[in-house]
C-alpha atoms as a PDB file:
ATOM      1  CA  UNK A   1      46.170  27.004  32.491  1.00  0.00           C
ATOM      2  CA  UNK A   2      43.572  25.269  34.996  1.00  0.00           C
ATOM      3  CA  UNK A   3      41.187  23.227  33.111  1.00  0.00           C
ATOM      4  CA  UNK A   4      37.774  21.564  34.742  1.00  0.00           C
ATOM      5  CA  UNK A   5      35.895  19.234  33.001  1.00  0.00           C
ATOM      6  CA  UNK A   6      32.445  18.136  34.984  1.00  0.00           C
ATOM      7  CA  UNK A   7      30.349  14.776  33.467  1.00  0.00           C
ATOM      8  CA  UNK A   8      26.618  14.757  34.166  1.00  0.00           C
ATOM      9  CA  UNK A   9      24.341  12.247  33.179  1.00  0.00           C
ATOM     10  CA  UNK A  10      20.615  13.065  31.822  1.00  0.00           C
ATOM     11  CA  UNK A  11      17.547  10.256  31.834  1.00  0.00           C
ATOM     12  CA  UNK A  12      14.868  10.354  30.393  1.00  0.00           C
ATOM     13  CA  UNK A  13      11.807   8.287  31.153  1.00  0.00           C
ATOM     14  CA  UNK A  14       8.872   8.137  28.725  1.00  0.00           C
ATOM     15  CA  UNK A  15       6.030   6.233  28.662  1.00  0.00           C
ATOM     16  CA  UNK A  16       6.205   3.311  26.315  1.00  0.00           C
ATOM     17  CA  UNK A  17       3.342   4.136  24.163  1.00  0.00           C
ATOM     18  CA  UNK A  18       5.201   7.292  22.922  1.00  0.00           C
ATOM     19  CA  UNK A  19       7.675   5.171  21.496  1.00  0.00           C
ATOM     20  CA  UNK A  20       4.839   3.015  19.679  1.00  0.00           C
ATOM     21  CA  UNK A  21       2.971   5.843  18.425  1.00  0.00           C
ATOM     22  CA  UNK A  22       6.755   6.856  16.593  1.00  0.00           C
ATOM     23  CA  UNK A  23       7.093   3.666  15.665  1.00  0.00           C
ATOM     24  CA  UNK A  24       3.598   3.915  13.886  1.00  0.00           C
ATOM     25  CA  UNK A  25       4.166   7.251  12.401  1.00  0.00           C
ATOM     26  CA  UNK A  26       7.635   5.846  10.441  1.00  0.00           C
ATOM     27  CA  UNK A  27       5.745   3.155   8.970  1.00  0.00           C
ATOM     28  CA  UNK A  28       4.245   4.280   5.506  1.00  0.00           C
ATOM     29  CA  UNK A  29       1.703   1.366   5.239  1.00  0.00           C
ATOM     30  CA  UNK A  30      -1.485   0.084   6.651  1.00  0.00           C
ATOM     31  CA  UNK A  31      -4.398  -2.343   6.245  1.00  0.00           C
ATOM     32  CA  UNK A  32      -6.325  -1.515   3.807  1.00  0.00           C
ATOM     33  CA  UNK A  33      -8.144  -2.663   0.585  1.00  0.00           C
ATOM     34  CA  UNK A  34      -7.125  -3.463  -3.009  1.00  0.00           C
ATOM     35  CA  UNK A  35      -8.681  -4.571  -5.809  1.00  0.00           C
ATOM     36  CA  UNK A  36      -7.419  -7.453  -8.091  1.00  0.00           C
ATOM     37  CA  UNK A  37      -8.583  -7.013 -11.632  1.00  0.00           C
ATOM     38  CA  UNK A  38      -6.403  -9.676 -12.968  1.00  0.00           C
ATOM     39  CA  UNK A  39      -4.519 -13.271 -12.291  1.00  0.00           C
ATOM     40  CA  UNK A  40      -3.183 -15.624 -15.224  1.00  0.00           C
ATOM     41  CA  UNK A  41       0.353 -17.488 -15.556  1.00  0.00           C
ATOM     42  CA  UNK A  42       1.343 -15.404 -18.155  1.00  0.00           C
ATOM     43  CA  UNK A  43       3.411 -12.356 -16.951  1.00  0.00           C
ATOM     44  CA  UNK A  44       2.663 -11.035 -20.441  1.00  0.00           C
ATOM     45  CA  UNK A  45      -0.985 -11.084 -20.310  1.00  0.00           C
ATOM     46  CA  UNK A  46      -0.757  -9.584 -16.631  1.00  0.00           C
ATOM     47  CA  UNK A  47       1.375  -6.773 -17.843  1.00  0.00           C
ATOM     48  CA  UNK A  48      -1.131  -6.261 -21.195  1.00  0.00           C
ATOM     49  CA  UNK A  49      -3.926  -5.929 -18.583  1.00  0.00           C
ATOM     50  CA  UNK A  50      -1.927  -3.739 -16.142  1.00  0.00           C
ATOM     51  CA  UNK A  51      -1.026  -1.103 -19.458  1.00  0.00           C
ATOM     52  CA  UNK A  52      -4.624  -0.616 -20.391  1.00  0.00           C
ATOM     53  CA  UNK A  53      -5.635   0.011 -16.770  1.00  0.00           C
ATOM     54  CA  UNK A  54      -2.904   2.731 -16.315  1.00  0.00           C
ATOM     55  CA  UNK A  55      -4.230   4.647 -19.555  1.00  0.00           C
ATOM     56  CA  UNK A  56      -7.269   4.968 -18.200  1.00  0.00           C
ATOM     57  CA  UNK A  57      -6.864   5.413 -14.361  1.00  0.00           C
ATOM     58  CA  UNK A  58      -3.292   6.822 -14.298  1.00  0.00           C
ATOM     59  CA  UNK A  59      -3.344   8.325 -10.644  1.00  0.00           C
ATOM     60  CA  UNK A  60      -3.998   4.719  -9.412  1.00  0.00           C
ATOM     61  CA  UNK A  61      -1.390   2.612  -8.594  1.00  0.00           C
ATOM     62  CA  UNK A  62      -1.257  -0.503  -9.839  1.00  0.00           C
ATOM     63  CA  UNK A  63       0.875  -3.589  -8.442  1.00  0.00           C
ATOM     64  CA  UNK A  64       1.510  -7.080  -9.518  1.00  0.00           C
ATOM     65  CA  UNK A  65       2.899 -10.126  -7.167  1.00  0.00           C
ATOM     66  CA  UNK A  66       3.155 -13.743  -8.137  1.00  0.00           C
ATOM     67  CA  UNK A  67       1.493 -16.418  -6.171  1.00  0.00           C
ATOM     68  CA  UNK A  68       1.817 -19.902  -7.848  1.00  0.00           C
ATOM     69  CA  UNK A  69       1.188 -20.719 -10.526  1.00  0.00           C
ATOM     70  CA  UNK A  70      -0.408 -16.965 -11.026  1.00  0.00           C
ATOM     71  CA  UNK A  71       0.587 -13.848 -11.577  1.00  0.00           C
ATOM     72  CA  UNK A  72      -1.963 -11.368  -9.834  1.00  0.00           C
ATOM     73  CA  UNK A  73      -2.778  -7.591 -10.751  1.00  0.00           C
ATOM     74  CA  UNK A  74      -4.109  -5.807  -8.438  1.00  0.00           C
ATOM     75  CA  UNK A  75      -5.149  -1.922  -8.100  1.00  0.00           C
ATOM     76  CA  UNK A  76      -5.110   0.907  -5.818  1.00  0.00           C
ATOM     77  CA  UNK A  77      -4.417   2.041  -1.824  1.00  0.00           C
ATOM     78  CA  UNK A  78      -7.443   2.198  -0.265  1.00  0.00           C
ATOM     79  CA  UNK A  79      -7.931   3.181   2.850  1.00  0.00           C
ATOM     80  CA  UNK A  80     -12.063   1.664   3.762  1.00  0.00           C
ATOM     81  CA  UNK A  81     -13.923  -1.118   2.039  1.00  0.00           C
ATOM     82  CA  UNK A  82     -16.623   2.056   0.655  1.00  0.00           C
ATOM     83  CA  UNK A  83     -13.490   3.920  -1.366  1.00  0.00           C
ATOM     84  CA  UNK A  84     -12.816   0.323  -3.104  1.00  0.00           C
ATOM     85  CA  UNK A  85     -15.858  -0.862  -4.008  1.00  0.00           C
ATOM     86  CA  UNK A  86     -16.423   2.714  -5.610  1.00  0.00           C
ATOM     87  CA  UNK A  87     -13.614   1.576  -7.882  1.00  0.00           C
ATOM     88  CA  UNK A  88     -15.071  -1.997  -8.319  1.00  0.00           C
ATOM     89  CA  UNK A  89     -17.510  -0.534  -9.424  1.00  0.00           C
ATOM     90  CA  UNK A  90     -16.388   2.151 -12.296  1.00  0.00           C
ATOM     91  CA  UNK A  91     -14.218  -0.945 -13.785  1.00  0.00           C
ATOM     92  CA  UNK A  92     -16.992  -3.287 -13.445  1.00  0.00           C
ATOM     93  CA  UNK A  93     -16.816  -4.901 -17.039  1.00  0.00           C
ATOM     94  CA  UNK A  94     -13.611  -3.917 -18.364  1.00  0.00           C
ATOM     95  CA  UNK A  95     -11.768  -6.078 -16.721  1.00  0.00           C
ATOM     96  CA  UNK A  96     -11.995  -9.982 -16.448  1.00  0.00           C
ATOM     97  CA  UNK A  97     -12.406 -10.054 -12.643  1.00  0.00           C
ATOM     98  CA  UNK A  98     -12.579  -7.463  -9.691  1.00  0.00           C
ATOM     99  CA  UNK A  99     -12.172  -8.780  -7.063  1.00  0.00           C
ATOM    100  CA  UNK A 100     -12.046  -6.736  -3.148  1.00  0.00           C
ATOM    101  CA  UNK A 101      -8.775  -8.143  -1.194  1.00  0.00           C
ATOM    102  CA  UNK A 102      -7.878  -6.588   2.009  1.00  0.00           C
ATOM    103  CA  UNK A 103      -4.417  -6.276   2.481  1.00  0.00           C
ATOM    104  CA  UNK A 104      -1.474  -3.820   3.593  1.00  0.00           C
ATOM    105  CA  UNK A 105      -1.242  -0.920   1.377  1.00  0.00           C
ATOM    106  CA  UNK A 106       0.797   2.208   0.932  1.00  0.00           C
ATOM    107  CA  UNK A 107      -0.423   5.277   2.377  1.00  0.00           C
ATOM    108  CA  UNK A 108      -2.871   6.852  -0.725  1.00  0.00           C
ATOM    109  CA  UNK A 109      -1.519   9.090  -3.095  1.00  0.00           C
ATOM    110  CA  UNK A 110      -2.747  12.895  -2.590  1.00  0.00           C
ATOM    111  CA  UNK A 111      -2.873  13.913  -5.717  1.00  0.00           C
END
């Protein structure tokens, strides 16, 4: 039995913005706008004003951080400044404060 085994070697050269553009593509956030509807020291009150929000706007996701000595509540993944001040808008009044933050959001829902 006569066995040959031949090694080869490939390269492959790519231009670097390829490699940033797939770099951009795995990434599943942006800049983008929220609004916050809600800050107080009280988890408890944060999470009371987070509940009644999701009854009413369920398709809008909702997220709360703490930043001392607040808790903060803020709404939605929006995309340009017009698509959250639409929202500021339809809540204006129910809520204590709305309030346009920019910030790096989650790609939108499609639903």
């Amino acid at each position: 039995i006569i066995s040959k085994t031949a090694f080869s070697q490939i390269s492959i050269h790519q231009d670097k913005k390829i490699d940033q553009y797939l770099t951009q593509k795995k990434t599943k956030t942006l800049m983008g706008y929220r609004v916050q509807i809600c800050f107080d020291p009280e988890k408890s009150t944060v999470e009371e004003v987070r509940n009644r929000f999701v009854s009413s706007y369920p398709k809008i996701d909702t997220y709360m951080n703490f930043e001392a000595p607040n808790f903060n509540l803020l709404v939605g993944d929006f995309r340009t400044l017009i698509e959250a001040e639409k929202i500021q808008e339809k809540i204006l009044g129910e809520f204590t404060i709305s309030i346009i933050k920019k910030e790096i959001i989650h790609l939108p829902r499609v639903d």
